[in-house]
C-alpha atoms as a PDB file:
ATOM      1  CA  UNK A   1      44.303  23.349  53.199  1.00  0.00           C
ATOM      2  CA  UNK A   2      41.614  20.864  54.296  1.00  0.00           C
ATOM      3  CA  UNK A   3      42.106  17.583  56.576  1.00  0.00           C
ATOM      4  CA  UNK A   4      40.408  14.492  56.584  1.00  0.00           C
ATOM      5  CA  UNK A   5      40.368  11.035  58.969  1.00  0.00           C
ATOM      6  CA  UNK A   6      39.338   8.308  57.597  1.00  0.00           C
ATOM      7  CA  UNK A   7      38.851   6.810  60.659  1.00  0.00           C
ATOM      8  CA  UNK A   8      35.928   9.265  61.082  1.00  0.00           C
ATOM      9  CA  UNK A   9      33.410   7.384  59.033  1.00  0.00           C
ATOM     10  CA  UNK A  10      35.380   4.091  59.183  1.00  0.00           C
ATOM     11  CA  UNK A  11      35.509   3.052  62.786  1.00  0.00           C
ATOM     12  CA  UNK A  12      38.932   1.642  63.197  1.00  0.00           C
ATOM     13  CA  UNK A  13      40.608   3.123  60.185  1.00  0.00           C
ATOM     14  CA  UNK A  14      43.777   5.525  61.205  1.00  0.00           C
ATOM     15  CA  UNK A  15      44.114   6.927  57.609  1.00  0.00           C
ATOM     16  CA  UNK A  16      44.460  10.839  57.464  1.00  0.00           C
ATOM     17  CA  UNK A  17      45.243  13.138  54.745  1.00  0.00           C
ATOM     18  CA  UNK A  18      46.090  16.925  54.503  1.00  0.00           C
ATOM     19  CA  UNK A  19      45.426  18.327  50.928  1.00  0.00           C
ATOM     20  CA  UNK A  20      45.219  21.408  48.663  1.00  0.00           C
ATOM     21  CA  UNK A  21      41.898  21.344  48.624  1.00  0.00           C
ATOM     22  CA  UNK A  22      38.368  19.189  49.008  1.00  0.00           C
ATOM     23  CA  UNK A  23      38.789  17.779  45.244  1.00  0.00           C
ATOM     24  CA  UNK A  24      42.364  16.864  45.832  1.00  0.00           C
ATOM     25  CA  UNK A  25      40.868  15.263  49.671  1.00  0.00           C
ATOM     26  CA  UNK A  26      38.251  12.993  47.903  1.00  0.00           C
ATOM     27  CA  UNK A  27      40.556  12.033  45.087  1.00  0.00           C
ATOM     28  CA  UNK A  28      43.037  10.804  47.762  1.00  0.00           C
ATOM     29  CA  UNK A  29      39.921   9.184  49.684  1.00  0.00           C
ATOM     30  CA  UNK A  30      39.102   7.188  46.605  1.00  0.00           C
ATOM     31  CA  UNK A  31      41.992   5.828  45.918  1.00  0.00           C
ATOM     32  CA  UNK A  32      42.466   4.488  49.752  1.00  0.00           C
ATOM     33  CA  UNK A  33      38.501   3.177  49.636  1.00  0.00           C
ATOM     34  CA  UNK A  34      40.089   0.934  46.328  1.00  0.00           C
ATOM     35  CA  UNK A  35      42.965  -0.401  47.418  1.00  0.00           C
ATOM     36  CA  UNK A  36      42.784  -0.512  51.160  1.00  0.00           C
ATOM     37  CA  UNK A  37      38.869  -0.696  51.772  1.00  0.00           C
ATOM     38  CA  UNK A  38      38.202  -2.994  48.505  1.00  0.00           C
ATOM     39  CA  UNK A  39      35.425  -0.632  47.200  1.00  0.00           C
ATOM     40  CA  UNK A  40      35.678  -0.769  43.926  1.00  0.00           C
ATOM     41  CA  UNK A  41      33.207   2.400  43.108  1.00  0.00           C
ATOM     42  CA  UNK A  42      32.643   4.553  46.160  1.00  0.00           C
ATOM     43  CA  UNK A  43      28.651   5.105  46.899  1.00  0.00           C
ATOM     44  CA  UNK A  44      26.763   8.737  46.656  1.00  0.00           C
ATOM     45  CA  UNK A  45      26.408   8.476  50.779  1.00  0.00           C
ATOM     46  CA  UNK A  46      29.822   7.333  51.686  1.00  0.00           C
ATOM     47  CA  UNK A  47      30.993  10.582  49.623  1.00  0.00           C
ATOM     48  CA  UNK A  48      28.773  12.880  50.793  1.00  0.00           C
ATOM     49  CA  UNK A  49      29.652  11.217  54.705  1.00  0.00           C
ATOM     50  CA  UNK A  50      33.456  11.957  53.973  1.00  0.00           C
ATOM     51  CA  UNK A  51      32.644  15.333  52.665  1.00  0.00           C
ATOM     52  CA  UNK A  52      30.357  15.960  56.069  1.00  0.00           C
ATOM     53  CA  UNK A  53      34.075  15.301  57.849  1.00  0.00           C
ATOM     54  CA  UNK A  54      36.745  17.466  55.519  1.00  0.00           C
ATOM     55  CA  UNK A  55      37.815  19.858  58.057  1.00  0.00           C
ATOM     56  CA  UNK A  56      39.679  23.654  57.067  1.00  0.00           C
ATOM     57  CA  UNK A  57      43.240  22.842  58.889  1.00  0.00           C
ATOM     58  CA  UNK A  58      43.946  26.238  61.155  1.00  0.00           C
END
């Protein structure tokens, strides 16, 4: 299981998810940078920052 806040690259943003797995994480990350964030493509950095913060839940 991995975790992930968006709030952790997004100052202000309380957005978390808890998912399968890293794919299934970004997948869910996209889909809030669309529709609550307004990006509609989400930039090489701003994945690789969000993959810096996926965290293993214990």
């Amino acid at each position: 299981m991995k975790t992930f806040a968006c709030g952790d690259v997004v100052p202000g943003c309380d957005a978390t998810w808890v998912c399968d797995s890293e794919d299934d994480v970004l997948h869910a990350v996209a889909i809030h940078a669309r529709d609550d964030h307004g990006l509609i493509e989400v930039p090489a950095d701003l994945v690789a920052a969000v993959r810096s913060q996926i965290r293993d839940v214990a």
